[in-house]
C-alpha atoms as a PDB file:
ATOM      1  CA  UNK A   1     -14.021  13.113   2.517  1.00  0.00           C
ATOM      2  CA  UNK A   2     -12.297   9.926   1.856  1.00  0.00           C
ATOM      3  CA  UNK A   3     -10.596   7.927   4.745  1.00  0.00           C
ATOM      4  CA  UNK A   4      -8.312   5.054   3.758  1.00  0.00           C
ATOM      5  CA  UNK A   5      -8.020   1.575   6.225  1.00  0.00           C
ATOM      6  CA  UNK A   6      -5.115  -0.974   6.047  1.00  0.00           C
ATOM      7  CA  UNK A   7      -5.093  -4.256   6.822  1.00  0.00           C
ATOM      8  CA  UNK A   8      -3.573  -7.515   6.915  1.00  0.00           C
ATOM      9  CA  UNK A   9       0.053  -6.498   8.712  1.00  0.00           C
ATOM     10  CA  UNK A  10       1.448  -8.781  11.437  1.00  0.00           C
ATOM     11  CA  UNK A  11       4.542 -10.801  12.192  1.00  0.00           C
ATOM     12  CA  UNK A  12       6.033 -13.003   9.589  1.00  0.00           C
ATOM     13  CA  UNK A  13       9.012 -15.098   9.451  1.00  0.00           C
ATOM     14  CA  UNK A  14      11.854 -14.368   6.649  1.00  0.00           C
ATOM     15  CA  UNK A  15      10.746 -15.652   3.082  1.00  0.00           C
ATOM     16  CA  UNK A  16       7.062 -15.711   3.943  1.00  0.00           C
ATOM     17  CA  UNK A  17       4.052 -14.046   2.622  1.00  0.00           C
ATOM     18  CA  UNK A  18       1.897 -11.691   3.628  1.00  0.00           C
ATOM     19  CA  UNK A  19      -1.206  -9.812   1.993  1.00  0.00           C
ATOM     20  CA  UNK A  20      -2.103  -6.109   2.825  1.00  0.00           C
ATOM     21  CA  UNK A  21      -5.604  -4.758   1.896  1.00  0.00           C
ATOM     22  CA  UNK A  22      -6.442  -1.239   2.138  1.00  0.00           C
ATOM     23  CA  UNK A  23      -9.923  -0.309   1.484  1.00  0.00           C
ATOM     24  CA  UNK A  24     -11.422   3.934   1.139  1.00  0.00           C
ATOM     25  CA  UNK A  25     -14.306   5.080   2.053  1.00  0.00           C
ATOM     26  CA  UNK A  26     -16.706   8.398   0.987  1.00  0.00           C
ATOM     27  CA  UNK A  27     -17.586   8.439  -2.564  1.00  0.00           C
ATOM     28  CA  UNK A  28     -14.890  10.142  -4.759  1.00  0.00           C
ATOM     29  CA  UNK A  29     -14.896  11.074  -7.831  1.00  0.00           C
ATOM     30  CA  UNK A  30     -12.394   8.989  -8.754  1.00  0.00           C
ATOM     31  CA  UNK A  31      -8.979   7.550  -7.694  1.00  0.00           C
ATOM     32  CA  UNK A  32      -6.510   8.214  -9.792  1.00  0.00           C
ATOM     33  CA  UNK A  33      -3.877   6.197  -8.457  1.00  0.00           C
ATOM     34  CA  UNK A  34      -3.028   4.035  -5.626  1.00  0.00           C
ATOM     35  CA  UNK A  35      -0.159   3.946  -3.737  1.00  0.00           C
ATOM     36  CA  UNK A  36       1.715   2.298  -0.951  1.00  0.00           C
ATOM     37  CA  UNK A  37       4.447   3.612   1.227  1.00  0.00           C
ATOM     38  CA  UNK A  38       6.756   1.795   3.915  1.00  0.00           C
ATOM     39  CA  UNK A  39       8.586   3.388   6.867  1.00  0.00           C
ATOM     40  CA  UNK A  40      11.302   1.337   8.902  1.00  0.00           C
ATOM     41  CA  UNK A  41      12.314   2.581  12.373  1.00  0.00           C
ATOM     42  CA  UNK A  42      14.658   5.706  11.919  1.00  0.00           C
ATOM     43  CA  UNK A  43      14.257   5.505   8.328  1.00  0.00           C
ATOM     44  CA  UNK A  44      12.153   8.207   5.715  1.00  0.00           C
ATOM     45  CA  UNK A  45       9.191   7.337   4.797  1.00  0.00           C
ATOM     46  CA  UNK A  46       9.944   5.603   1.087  1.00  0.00           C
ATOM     47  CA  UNK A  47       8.108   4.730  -2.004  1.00  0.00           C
ATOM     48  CA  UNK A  48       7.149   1.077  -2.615  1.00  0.00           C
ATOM     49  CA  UNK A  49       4.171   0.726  -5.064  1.00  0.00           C
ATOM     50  CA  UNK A  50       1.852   2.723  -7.437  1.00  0.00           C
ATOM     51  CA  UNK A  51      -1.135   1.353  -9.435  1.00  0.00           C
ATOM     52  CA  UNK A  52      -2.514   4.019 -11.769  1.00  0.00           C
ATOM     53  CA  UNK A  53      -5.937   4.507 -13.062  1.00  0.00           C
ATOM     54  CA  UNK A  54      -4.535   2.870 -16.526  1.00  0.00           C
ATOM     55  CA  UNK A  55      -3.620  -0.289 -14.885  1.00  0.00           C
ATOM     56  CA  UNK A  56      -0.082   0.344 -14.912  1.00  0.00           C
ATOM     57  CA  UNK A  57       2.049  -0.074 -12.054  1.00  0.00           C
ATOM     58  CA  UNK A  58       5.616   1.128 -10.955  1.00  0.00           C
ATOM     59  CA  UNK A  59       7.975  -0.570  -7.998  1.00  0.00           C
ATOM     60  CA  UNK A  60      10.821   0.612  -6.145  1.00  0.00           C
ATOM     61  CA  UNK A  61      13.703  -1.748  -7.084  1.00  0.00           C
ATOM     62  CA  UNK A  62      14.000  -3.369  -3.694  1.00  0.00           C
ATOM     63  CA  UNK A  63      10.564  -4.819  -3.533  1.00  0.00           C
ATOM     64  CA  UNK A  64      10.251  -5.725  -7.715  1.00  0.00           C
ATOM     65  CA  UNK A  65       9.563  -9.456  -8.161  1.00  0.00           C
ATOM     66  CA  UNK A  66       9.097  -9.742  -4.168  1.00  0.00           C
ATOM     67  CA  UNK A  67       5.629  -7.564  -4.186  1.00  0.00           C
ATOM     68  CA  UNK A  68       2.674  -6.901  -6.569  1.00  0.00           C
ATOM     69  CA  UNK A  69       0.186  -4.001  -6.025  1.00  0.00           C
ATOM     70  CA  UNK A  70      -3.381  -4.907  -7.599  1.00  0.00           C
ATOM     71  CA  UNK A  71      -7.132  -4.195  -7.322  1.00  0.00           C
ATOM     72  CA  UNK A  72      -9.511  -5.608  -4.613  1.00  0.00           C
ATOM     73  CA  UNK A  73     -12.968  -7.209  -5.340  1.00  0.00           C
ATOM     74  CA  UNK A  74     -13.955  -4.398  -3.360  1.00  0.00           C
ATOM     75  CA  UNK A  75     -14.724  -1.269  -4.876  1.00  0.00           C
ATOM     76  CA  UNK A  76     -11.866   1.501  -4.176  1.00  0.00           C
ATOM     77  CA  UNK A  77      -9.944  -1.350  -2.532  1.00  0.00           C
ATOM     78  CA  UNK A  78      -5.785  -2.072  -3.255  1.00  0.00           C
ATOM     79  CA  UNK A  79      -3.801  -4.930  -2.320  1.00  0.00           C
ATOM     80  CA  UNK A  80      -0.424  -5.166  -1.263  1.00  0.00           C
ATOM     81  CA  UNK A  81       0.481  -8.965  -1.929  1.00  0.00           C
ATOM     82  CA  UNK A  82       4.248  -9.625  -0.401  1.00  0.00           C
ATOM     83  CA  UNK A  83       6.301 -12.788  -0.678  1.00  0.00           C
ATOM     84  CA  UNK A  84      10.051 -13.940   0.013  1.00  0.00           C
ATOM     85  CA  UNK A  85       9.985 -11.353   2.703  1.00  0.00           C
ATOM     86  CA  UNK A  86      13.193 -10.230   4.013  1.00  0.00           C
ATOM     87  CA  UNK A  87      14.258  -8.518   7.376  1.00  0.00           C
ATOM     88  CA  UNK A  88      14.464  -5.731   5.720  1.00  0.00           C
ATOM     89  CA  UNK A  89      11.039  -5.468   4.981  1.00  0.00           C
ATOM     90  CA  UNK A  90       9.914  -4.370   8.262  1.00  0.00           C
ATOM     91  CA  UNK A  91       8.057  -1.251   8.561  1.00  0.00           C
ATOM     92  CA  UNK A  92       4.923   0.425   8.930  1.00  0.00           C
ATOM     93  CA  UNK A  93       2.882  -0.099   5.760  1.00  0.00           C
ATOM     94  CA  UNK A  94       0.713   3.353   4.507  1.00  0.00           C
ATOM     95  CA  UNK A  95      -1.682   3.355   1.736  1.00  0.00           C
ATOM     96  CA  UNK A  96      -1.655   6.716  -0.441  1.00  0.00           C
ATOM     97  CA  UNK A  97      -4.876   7.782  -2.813  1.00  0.00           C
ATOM     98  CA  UNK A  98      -4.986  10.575  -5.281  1.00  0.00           C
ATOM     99  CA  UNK A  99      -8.546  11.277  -4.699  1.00  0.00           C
ATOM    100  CA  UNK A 100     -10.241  13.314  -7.866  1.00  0.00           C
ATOM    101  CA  UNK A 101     -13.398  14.896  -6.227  1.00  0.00           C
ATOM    102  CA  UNK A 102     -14.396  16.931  -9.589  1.00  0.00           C
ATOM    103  CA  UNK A 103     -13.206  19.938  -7.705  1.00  0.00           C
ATOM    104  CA  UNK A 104      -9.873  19.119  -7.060  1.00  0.00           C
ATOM    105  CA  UNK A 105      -7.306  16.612  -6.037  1.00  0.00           C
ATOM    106  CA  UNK A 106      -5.925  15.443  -2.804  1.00  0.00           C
ATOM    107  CA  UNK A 107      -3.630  13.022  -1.073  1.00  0.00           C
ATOM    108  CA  UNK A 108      -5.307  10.626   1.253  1.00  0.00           C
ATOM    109  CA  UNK A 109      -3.531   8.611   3.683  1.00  0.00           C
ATOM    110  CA  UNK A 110      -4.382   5.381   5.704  1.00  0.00           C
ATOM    111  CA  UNK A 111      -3.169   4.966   9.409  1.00  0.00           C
ATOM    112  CA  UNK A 112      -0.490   2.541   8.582  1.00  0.00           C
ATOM    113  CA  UNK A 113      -0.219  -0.950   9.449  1.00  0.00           C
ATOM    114  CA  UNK A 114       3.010  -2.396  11.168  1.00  0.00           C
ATOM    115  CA  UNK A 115       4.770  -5.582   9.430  1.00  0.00           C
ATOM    116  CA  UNK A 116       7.438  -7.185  11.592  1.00  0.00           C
ATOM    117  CA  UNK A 117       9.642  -9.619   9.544  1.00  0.00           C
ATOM    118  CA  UNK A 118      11.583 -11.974  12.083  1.00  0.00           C
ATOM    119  CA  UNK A 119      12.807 -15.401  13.124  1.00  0.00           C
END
């Protein structure tokens, strides 16, 4: 089974950067896209990111030119780089994996990682 790990969130003052990592472990199949997700307090959980297996990548509007999804060095690894951050960026960060294990597909989730934009 493959468990997903984020990284990288913290505190970070309006228009800074910040860089979230989230790295899977196991041995799948494949990956067939990457994904990250963003919850603010009393909000649904929303869309921000994919990366597909192709390369190509897809942003919800309020992050596009802020945030760029990419590949880590790391095998099975995504990035979540973030810059001009904005109060409304704060929110707990998840990672999302379509997992191919030659048998069938699944939907892996991380554990979320909490970014607090504030002066």
């Amino acid at each position: 089974q493959v468990q997903l790990v984020e990284s990288g969130g913290g505190l970070v003052q309006p228009g800074g950067s910040l860089t979230l990592s989230c790295a899977a472990s196991g041995n799948p199949f494949g990956i067939l896209r990457m994904s990250w997700y963003r919850q603010a307090p009393g909000k649904e959980r929303e869309l921000v990111a994919h990366r597909f297996s192709s390369g190509r990548t897809t942003y919800s509007d309020s992050v596009k030119g802020r945030f760029t999804i990419s590949r880590g060095n790391a095998k099975n690894t995504v990035l979540l780089q973030m810059n001009n951050l904005i109060l409304e960026d704060t929110a707990v960060y998840y990672c999302n994996f379509q997992v191919d294990y030659e048998v069938g597909y699944d939907d892996v989730w991380g554990q979320g990682t909490l970014v607090t934009v504030s002066s």
